[in-house]
Protein backbone atom coordinates (compact mmCIF):
# COMPACT_ATOMS: atom_id res chain seq x y z
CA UNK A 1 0.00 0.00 0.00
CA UNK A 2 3.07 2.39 0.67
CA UNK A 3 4.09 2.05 -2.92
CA UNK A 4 0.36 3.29 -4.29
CA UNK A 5 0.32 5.94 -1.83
CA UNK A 6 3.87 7.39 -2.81
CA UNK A 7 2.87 7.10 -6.38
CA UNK A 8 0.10 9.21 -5.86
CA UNK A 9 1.29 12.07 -4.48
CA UNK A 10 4.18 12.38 -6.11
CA UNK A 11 2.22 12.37 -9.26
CA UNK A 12 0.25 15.35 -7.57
CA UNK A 13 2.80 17.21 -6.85
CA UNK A 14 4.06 16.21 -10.53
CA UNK A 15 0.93 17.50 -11.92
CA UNK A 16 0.65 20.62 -10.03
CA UNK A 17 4.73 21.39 -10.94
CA UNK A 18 5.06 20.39 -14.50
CA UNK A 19 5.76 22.50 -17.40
CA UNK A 20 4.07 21.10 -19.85
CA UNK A 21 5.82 23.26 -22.62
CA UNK A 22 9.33 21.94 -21.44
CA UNK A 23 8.33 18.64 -20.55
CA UNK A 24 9.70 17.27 -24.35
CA UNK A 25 13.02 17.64 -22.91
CA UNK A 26 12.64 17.20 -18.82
CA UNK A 27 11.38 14.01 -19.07
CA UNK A 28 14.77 12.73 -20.38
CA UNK A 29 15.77 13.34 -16.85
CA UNK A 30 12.90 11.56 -15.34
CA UNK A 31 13.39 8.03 -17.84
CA UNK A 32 17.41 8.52 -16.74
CA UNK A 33 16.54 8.21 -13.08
CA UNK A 34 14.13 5.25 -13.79
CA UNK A 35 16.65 3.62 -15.54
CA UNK A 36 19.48 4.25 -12.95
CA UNK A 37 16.84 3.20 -9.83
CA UNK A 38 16.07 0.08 -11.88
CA UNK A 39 20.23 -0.88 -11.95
CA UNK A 40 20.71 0.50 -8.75
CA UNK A 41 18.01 -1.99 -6.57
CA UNK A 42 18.65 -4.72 -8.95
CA UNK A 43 21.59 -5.20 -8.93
CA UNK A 44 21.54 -4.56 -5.05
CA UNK A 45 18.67 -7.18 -4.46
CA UNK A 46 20.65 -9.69 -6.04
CA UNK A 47 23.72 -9.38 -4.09
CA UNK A 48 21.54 -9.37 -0.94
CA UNK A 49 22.29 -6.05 0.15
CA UNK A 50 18.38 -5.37 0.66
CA UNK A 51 14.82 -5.97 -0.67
CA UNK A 52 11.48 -4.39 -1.82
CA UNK A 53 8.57 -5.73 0.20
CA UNK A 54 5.31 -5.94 -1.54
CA UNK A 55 6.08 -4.01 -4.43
CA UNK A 56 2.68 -4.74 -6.04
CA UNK A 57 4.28 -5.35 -9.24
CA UNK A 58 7.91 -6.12 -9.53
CA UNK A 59 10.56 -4.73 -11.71
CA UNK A 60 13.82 -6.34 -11.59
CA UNK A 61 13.74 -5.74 -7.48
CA UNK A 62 11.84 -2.93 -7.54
CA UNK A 63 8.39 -1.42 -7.33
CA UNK A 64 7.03 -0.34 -10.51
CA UNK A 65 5.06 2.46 -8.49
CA UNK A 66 8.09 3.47 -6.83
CA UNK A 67 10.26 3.87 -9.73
CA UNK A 68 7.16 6.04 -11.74
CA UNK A 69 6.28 7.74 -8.37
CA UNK A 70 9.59 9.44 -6.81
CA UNK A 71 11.71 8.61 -9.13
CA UNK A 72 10.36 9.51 -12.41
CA UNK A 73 8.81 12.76 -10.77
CA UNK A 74 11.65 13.69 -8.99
CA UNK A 75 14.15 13.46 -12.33
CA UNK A 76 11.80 14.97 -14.18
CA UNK A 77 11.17 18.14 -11.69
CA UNK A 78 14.96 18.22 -10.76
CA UNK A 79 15.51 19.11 -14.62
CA UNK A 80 12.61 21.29 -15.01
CA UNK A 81 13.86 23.74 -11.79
CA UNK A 82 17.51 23.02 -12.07
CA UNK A 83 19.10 26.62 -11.24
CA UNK A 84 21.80 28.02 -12.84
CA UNK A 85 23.95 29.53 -10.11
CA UNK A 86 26.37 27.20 -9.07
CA UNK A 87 25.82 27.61 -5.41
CA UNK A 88 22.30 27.03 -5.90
CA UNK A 89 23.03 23.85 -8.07
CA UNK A 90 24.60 22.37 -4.76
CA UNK A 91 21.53 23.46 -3.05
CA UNK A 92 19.06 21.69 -5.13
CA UNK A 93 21.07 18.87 -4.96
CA UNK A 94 21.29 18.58 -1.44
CA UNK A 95 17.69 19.57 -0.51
CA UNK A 96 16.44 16.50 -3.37
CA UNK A 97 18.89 14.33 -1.90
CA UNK A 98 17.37 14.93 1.94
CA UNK A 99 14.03 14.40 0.78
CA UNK A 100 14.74 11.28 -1.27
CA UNK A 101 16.47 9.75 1.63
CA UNK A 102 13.67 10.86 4.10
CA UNK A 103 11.37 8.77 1.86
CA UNK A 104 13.60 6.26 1.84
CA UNK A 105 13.70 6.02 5.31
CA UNK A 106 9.91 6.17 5.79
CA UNK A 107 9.53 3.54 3.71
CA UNK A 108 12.21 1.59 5.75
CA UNK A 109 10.87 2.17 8.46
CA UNK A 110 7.22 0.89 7.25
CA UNK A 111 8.60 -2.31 6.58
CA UNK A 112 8.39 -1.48 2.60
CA UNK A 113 12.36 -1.73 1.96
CA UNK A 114 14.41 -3.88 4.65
CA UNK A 115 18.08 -3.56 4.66
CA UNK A 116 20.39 -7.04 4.70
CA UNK A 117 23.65 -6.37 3.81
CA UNK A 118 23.10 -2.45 3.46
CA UNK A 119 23.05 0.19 5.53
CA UNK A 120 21.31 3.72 5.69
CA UNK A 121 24.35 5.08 5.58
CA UNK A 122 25.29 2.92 1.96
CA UNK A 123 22.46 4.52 0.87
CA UNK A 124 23.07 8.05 1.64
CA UNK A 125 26.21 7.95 -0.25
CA UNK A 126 24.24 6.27 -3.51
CA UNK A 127 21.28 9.15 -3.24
CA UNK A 128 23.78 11.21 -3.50
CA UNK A 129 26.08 9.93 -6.16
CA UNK A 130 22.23 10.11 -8.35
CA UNK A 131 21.36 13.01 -7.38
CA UNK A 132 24.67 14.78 -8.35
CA UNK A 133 24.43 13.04 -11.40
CA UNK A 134 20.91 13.91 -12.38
CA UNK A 135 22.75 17.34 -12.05
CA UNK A 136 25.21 16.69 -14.59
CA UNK A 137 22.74 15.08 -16.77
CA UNK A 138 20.65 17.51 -16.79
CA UNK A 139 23.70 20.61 -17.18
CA UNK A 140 25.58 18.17 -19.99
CA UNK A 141 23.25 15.97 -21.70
CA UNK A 142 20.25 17.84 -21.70
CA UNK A 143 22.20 21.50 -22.20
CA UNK A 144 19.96 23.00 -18.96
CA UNK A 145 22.52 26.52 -18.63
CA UNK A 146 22.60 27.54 -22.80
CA UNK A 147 19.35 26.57 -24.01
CA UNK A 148 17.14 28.30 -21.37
CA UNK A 149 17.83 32.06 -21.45
C-alpha cells in the first residue's frame, strides 16, 4: 500500500509542478533516473544487500510504483527547476537528496524496503552519487545553462 500511496502524491505534486511546454526535454531526466533506480536496486537485491517488500508489481527488485512515483517525478522536476547559479546547483542537490532519503527512510521504516547487507548510511552515499548526477545530466546531456535564457 506504501508504494500506491507514494505514487500518488508524487504524481500530484508532478501535476501541479510540470511545465508542460518543457516537458519534451525534462522528461529525459525523469526516464534517466528510472533507468538508474532500476540498476541500482537490482543489482543490489541480487547481491543481498536489501529488498522491496510488496512491491505490487515487480521490476527487476523494484516497485514499478516506486520507480514512476519518486523517481520519475523527482528526475523529471529536478531538470525542469535546475538553477543556474552554481551555489544554488549544490543546493538543489542537497535539498532533493534529503528528501529522497527521508522517503527512503519512511519507507524503511514501514517495513516497505528492509536492509540485509546495506546500511542507511550505503544509501546516503548512492542518493547522493544520483542526485549529483541527475545534475550533470541535466547541465551536460540535456544543455539546462545555454538553451534556457
Amino acid at each position: 500500500m506504501e508504494w500506491i500511496i507514494l505514487f500518488l502524491i508524487n504524481w500530484i505534486v508532478f501535476l501541479l509542478l510540470v511545465d508542460w511546454k518543457g516537458l519534451k526535454i525534462n522528461i529525459w531526466s525523469g526516464l534517466f533516473a528510472t533507468i538508474m533506480a532500476i540498476f541500482i536496486d537490482y543489482f543490489n537485491s541480487i547481491q543481498g544487500r536489501y529488498i522491496i517488500n510488496r512491491p505490487i508489481i515487480d521490476i527487476m527488485g523494484s516497485s514499478l510504483f516506486f520507480l514512476l512515483g519518486p523517481v520519475f517525478v523527482i528526475g523529471t522536476l529536478l531538470a525542469q527547476y535546475h538553477p543556474k547559479k552554481r551555489l544554488m546547483v549544490v543546493a538543489n542537490t542537497f535539498v532533493l537528496f534529503t528528501i529522497y532519503s527521508i522517503v527512503e527512510l519512511i519507507l524503511v521504516n514501514r517495513g516497505a524496503v528492509e536492509y540485509l547487507g546495506w546500511g542507511f548510511i550505503d544509501s546516503l552515499v548512492i542518493n547522493l552519487g544520483v542526485m549529483s548526477t541527475l545534475s550533470w545530466f541535466s547541465i551536460v546531456v540535456l544543455n539546462k545553462w545555454s538553451v534556457e535564457k
